[in-house]
N, C-alpha and C. Protein backbone atom coordinates (compact mmCIF):
# COMPACT_ATOMS: atom_id res chain seq x y z
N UNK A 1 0.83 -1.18 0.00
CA UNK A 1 0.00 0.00 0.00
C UNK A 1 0.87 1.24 0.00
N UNK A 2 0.21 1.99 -0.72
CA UNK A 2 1.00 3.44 -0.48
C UNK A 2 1.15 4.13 0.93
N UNK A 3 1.73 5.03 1.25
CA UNK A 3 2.01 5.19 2.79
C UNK A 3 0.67 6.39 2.53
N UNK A 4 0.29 7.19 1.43
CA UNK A 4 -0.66 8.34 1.39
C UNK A 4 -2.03 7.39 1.56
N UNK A 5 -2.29 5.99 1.16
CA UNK A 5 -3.20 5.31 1.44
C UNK A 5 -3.03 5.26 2.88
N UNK A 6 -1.97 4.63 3.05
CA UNK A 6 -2.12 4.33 4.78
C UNK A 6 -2.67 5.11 5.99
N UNK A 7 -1.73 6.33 5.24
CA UNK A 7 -2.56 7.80 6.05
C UNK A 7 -3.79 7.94 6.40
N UNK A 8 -4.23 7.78 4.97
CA UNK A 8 -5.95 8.02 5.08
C UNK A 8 -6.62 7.33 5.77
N UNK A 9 -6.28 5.81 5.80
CA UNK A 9 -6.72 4.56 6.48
C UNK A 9 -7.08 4.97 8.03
N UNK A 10 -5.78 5.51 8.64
CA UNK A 10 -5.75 5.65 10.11
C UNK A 10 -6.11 7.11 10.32
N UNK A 11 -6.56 8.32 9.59
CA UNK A 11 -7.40 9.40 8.99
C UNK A 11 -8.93 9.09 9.79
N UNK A 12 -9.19 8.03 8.85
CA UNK A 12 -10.24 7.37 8.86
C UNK A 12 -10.62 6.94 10.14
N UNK A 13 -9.88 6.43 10.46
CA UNK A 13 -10.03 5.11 11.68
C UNK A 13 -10.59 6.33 12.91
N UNK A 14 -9.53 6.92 12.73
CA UNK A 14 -9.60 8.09 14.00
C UNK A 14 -10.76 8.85 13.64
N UNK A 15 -11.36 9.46 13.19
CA UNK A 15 -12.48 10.16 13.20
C UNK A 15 -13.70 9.38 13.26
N UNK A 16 -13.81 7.64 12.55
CA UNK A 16 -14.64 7.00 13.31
C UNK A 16 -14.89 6.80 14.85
N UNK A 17 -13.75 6.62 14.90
CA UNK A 17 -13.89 6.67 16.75
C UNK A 17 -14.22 7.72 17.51
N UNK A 18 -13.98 8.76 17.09
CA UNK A 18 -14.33 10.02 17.65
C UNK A 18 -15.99 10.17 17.46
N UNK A 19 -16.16 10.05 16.64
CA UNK A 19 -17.64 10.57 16.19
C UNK A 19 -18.53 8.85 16.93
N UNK A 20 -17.89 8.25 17.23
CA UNK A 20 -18.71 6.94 18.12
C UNK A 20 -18.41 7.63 19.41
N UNK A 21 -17.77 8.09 19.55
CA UNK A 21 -17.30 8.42 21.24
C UNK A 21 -18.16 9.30 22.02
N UNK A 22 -18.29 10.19 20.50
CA UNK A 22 -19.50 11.80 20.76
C UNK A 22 -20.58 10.70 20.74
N UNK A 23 -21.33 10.63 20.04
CA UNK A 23 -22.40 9.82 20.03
C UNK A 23 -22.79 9.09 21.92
N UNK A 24 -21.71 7.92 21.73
CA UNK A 24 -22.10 7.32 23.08
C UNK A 24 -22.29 8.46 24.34
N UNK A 25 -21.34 9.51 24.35
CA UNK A 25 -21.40 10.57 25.24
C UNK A 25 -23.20 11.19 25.02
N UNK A 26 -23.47 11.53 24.05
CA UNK A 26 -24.35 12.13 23.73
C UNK A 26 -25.56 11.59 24.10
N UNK A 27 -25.47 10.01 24.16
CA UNK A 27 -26.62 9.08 24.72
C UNK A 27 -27.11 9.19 25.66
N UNK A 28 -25.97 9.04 26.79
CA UNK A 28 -26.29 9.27 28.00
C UNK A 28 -26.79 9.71 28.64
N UNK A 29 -28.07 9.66 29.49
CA UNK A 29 -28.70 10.33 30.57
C UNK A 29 -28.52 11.04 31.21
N UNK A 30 -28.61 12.31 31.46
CA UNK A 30 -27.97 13.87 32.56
C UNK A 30 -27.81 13.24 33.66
N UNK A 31 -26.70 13.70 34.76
CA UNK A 31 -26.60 13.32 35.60
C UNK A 31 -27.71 13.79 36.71
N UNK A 32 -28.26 12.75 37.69
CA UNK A 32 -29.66 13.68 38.49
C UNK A 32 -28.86 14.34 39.62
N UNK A 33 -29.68 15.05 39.85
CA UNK A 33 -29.37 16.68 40.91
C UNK A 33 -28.60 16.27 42.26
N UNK A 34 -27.72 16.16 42.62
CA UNK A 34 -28.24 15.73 44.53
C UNK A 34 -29.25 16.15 44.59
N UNK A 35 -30.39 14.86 45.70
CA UNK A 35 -30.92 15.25 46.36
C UNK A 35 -31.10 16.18 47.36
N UNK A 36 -29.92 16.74 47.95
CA UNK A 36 -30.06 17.77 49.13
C UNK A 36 -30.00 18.99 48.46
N UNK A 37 -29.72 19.56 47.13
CA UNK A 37 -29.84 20.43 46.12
C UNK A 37 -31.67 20.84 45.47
N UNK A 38 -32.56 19.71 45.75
CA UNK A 38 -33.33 19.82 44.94
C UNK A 38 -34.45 20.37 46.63
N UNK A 39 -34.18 19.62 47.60
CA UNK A 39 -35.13 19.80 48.95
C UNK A 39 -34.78 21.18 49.77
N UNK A 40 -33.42 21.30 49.31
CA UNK A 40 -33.56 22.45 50.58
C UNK A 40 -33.41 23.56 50.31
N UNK A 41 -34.03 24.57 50.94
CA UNK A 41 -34.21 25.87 50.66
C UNK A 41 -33.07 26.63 51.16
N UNK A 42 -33.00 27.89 50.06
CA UNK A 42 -31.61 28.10 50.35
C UNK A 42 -31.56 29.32 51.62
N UNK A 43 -30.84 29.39 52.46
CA UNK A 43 -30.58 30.01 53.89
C UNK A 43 -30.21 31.71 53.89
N UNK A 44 -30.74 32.22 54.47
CA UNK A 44 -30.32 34.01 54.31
C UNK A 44 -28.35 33.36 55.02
N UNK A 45 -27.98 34.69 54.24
CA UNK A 45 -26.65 34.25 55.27
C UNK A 45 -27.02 34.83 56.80
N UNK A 46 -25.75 34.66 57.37
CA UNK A 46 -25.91 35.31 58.85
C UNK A 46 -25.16 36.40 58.90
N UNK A 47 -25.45 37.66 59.63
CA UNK A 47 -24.78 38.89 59.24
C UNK A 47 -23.40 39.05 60.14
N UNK A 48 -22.34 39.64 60.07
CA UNK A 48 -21.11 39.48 60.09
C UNK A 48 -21.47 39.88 61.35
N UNK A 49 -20.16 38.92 62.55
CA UNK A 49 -20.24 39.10 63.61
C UNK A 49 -19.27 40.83 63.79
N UNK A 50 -19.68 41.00 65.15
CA UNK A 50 -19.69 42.76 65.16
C UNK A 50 -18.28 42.81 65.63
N UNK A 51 -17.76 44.10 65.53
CA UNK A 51 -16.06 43.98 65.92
C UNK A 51 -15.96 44.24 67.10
N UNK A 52 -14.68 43.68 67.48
CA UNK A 52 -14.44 43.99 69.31
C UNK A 52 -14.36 45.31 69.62
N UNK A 53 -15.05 45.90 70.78
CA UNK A 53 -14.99 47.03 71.42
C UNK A 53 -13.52 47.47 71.68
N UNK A 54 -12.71 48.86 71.34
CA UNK A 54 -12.09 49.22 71.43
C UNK A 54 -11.30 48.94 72.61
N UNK A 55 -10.10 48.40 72.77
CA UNK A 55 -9.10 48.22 74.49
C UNK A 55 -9.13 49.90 74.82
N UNK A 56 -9.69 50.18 76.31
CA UNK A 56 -9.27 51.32 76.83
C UNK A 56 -7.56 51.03 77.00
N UNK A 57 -7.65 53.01 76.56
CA UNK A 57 -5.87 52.80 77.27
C UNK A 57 -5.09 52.75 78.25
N UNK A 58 -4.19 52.15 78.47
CA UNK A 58 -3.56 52.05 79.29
C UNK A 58 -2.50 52.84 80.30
N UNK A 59 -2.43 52.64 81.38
CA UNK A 59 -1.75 54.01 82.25
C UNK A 59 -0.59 53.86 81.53
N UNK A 60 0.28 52.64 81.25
CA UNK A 60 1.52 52.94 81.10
C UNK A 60 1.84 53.22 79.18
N UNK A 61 0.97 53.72 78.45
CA UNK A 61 1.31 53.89 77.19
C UNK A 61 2.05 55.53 77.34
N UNK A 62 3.07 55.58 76.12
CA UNK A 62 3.83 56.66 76.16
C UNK A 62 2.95 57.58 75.24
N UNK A 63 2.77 58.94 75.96
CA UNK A 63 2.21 59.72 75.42
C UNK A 63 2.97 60.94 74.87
N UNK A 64 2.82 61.23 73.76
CA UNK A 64 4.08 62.59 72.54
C UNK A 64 3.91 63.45 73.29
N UNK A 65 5.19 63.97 73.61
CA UNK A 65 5.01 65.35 74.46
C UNK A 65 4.85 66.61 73.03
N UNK A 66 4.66 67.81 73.55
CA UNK A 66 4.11 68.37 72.42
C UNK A 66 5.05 68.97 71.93
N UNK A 67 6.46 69.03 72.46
CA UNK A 67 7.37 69.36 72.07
C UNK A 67 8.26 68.31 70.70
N UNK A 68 7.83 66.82 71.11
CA UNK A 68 7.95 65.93 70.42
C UNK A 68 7.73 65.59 68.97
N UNK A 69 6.18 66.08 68.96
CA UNK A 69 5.40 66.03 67.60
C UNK A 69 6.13 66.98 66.70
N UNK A 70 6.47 66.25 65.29
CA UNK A 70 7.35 67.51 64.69
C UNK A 70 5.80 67.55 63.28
N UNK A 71 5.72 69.16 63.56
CA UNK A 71 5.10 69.80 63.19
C UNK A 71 5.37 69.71 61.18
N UNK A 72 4.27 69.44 60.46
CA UNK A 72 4.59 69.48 58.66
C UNK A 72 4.22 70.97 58.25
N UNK A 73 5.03 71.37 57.52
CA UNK A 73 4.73 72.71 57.38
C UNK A 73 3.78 72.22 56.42
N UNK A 74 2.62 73.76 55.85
CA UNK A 74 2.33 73.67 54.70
C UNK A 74 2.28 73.13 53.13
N UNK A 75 1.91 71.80 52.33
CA UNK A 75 2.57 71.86 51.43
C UNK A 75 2.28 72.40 50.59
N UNK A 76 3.57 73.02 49.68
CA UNK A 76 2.99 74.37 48.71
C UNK A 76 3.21 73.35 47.60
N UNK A 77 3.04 74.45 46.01
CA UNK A 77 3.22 73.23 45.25
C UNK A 77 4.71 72.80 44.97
N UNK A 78 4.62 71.60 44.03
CA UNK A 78 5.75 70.97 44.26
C UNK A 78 6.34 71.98 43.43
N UNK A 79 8.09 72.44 43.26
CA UNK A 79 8.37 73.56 43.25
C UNK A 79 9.03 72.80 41.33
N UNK A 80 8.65 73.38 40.47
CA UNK A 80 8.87 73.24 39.14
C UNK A 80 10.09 73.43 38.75
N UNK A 81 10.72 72.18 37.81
CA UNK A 81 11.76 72.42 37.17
C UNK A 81 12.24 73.23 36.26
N UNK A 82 13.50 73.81 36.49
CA UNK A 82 14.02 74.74 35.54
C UNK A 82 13.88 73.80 34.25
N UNK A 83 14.04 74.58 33.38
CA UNK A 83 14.81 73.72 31.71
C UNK A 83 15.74 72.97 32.10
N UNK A 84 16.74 73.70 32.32
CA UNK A 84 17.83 72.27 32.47
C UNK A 84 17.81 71.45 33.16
N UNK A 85 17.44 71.23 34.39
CA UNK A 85 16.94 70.48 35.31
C UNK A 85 15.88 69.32 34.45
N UNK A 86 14.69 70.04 34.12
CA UNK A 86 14.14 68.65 32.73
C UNK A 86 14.73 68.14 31.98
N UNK A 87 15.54 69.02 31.13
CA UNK A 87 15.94 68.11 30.38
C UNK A 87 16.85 67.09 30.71
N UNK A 88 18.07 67.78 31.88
CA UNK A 88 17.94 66.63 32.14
C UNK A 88 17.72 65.46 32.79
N UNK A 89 16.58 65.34 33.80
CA UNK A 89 15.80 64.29 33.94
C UNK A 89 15.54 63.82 32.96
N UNK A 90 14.60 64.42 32.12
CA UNK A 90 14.02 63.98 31.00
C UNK A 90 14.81 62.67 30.17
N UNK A 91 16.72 62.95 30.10
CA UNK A 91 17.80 62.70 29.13
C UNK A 91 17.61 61.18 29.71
N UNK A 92 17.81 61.23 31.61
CA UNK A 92 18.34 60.16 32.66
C UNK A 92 16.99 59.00 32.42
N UNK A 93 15.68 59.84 32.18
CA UNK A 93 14.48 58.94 32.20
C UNK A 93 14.65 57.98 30.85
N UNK A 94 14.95 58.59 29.80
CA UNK A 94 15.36 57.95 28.68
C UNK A 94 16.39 57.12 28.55
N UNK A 95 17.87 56.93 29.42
CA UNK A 95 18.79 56.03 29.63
C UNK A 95 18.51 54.70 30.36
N UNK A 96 17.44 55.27 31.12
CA UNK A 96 17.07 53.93 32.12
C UNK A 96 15.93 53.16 31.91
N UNK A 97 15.26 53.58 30.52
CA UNK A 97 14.13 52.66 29.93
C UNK A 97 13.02 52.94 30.90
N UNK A 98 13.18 54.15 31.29
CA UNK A 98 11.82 55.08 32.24
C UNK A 98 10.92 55.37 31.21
N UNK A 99 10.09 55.31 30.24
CA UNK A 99 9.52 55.76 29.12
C UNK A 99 8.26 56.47 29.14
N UNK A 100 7.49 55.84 30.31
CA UNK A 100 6.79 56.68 30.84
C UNK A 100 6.80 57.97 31.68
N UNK A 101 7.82 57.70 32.02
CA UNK A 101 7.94 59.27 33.38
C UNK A 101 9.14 60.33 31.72
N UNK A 102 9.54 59.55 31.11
CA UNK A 102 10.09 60.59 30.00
C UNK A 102 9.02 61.34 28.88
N UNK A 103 8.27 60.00 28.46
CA UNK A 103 7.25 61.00 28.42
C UNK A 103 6.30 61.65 28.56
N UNK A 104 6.06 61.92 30.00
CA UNK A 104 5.37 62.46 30.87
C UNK A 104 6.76 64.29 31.14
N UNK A 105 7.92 63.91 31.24
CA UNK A 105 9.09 64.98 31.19
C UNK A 105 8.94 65.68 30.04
N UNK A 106 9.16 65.05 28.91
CA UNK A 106 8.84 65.49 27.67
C UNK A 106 7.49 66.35 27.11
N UNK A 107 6.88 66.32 27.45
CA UNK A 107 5.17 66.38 26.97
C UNK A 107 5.44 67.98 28.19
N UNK A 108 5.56 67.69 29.45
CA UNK A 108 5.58 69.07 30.23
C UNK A 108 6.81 70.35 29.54
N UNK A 109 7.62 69.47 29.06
CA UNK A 109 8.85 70.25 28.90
C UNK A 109 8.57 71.39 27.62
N UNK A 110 7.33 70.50 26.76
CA UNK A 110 6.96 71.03 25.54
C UNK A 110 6.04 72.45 25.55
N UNK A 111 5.00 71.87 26.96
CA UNK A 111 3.88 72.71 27.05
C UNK A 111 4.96 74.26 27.78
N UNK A 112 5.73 73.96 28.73
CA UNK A 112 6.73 75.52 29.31
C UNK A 112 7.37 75.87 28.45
N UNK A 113 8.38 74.90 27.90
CA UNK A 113 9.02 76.02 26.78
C UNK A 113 9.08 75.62 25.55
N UNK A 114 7.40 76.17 25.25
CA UNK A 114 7.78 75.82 23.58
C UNK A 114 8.40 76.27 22.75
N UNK A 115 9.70 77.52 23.04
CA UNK A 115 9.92 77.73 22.06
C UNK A 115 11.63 77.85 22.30
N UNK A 116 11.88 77.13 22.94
CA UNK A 116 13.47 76.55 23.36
C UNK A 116 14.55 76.27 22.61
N UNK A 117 15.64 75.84 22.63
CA UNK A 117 16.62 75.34 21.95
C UNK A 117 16.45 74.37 21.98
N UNK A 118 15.88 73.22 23.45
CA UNK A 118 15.87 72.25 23.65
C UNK A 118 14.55 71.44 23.16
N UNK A 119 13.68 72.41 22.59
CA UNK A 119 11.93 71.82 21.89
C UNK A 119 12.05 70.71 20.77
N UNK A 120 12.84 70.95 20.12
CA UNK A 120 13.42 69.32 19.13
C UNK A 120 13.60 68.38 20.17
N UNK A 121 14.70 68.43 20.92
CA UNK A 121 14.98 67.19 21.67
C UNK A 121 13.69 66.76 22.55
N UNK A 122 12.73 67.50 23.35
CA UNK A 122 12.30 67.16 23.70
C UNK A 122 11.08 66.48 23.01
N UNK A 123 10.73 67.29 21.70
CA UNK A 123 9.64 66.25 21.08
C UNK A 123 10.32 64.91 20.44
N UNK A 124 11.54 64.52 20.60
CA UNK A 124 11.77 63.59 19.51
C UNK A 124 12.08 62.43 20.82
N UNK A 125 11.76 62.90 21.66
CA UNK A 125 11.65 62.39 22.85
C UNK A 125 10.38 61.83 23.17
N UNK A 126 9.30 62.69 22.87
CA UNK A 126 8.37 62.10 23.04
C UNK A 126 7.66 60.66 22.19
N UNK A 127 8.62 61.37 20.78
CA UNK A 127 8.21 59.94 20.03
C UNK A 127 8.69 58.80 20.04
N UNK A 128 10.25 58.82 20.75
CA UNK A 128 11.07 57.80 21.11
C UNK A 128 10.19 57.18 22.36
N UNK A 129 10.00 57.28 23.27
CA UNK A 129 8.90 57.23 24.38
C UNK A 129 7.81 56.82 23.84
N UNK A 130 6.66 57.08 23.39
CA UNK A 130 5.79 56.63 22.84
C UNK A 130 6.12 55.63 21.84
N UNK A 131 7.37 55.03 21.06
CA UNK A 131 7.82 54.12 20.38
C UNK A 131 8.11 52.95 21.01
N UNK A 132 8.62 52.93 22.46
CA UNK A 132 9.08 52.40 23.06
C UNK A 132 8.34 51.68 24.48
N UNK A 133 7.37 52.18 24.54
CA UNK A 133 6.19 51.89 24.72
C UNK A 133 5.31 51.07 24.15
N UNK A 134 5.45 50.99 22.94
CA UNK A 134 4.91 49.97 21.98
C UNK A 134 3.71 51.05 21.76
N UNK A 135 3.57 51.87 21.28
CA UNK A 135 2.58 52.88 21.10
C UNK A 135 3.02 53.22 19.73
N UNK A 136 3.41 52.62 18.61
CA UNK A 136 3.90 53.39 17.04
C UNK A 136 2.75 53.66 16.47
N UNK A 137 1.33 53.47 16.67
CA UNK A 137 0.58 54.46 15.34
C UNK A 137 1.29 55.60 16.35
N UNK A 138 0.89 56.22 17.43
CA UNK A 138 0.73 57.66 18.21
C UNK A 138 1.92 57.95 18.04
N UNK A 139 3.24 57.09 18.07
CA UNK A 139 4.67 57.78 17.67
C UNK A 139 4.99 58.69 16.41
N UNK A 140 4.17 57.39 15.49
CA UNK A 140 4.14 58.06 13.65
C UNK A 140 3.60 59.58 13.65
N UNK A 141 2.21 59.44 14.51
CA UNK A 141 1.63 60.22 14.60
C UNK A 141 2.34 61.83 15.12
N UNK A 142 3.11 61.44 15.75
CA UNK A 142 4.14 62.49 16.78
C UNK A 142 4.97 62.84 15.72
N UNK A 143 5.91 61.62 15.33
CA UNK A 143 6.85 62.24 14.54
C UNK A 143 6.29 62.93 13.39
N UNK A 144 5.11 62.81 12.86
CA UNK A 144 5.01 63.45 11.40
C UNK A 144 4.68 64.72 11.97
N UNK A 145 4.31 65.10 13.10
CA UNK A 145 4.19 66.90 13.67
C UNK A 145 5.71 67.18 13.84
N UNK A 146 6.26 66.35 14.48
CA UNK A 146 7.76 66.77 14.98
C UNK A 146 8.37 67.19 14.09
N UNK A 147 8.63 66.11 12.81
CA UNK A 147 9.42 66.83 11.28
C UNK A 147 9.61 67.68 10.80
N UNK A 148 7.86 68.25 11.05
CA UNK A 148 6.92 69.10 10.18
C UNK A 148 7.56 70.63 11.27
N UNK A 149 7.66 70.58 12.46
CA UNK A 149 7.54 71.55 12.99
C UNK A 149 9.31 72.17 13.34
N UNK A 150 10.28 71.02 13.24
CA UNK A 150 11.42 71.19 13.41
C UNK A 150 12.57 70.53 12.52
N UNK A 151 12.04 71.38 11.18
CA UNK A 151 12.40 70.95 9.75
C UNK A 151 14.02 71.21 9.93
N UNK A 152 14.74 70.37 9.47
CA UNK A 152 16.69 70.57 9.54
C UNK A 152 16.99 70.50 10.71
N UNK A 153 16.38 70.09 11.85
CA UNK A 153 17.63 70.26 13.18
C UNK A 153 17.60 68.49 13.15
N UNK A 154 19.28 68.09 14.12
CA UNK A 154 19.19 67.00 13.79
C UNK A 154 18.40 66.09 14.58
N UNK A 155 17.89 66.26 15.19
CA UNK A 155 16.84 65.64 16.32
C UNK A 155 15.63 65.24 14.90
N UNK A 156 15.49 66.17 14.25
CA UNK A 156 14.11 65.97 13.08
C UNK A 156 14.73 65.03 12.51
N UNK A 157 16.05 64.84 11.82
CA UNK A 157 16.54 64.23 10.80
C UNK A 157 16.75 62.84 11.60
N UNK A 158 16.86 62.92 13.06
CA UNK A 158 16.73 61.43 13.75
C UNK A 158 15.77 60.83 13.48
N UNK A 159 14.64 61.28 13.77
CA UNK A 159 13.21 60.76 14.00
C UNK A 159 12.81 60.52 12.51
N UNK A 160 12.94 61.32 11.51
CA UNK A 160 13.00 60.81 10.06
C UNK A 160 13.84 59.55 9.74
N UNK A 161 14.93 59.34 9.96
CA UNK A 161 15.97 57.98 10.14
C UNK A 161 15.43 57.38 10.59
N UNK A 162 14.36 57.05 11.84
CA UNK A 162 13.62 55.90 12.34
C UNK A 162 12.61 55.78 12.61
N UNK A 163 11.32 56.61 11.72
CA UNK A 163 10.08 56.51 11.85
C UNK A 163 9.55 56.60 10.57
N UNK A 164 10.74 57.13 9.39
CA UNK A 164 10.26 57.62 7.83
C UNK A 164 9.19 58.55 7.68
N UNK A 165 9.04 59.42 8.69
CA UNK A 165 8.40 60.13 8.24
C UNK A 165 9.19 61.79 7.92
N UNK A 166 8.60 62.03 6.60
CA UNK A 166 9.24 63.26 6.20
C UNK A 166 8.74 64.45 6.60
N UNK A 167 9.08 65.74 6.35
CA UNK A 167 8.31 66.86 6.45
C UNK A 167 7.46 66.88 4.99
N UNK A 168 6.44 67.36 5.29
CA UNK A 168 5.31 67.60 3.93
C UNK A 168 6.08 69.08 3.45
N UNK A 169 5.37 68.76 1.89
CA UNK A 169 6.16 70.19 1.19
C UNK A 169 5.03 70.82 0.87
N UNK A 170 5.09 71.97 0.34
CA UNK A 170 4.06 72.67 -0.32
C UNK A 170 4.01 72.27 -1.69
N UNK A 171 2.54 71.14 -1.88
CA UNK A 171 2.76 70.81 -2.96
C UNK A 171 2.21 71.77 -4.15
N UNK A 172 1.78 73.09 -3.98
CA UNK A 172 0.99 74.58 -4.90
C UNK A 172 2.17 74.62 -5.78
N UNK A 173 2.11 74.35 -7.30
CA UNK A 173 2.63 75.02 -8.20
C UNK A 173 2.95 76.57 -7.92
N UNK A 174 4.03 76.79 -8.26
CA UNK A 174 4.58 78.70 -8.06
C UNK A 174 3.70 79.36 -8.88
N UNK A 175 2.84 80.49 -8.09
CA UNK A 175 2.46 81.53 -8.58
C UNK A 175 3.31 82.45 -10.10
């Protein structure tokens, strides 16, 4: 016999048995209920026992003298980073595969100084971050503003090197 016959043979064999197996399964009578399932009615629960009454205190517990208690001043807000100070956090969050707290650095760094020396790095930051994240439509999405908005610096020409996205041209024929 051919071995492609043989195949089929034991093909065969096996799906007969299966389809006898379903069958006999299928025959079978449902299993009946327990009886103690079908008679007894089912019970409210009982409501949670109540908690122990508080221990009075004791003469010998040490009590804070008031000189002791150290007083929290006010908290004001948390006091905001300079530029350089973000960026570089921002740089350290990005070395250590922080991607979230970078771009969370990044994204603030954009909204204070948008109009910085450091505004390339920090958006190409954001898309590296959001890339890295596993977030690439919203990266693409980033970098094709980033390109667009910081045409020739090399931070743009990075993010073009590893996202392909270009700056758009003006495609209007010259007046």
């Amino acid at each position: 016999m051919r071995p492609a016959t043989k195949i089929g043979l034991r093909l065969g064999l096996v799906l007969v048995a299966v389809v006898a197996i379903g069958v006999r399964l299928a025959s079978r009578p449902p299993a009946p209920e327990p009886a103690e399932a079908k008679t007894e009615e089912p019970t409210p629960p009982s409501p949670p026992p109540a908690p122990p009454p508080p221990a009075p205190p004791t003469v010998d517990a040490a009590v804070p003298t008031p000189h002791a208690v150290q007083k929290k001043a006010p908290s004001a807000k948390p006091k905001l980073l300079s530029e350089s100070e973000l960026i570089e956090r921002l740089r350290k969050a990005q070395d250590t595969d922080e991607y979230v707290l970078s771009y969370d650095l990044a994204r603030e760094g954009l909204r204070r100084f948008p109009d910085s020396a450091d505004a390339p790095e920090m958006a190409a930051m954001v898309v590296k971050s959001l890339a890295r994240q596993g977030k690439v439509s919203e990266a693409r999405a980033e970098a094709e503003v980033m390109v667009n908005k910081y045409v020739g610096t090399k931070w743009a020409r990075e993010v073009e090197r590893h996202t392909g996205a270009h700056p758009t041209r003006n495609q209007m024929p010259p007046q």
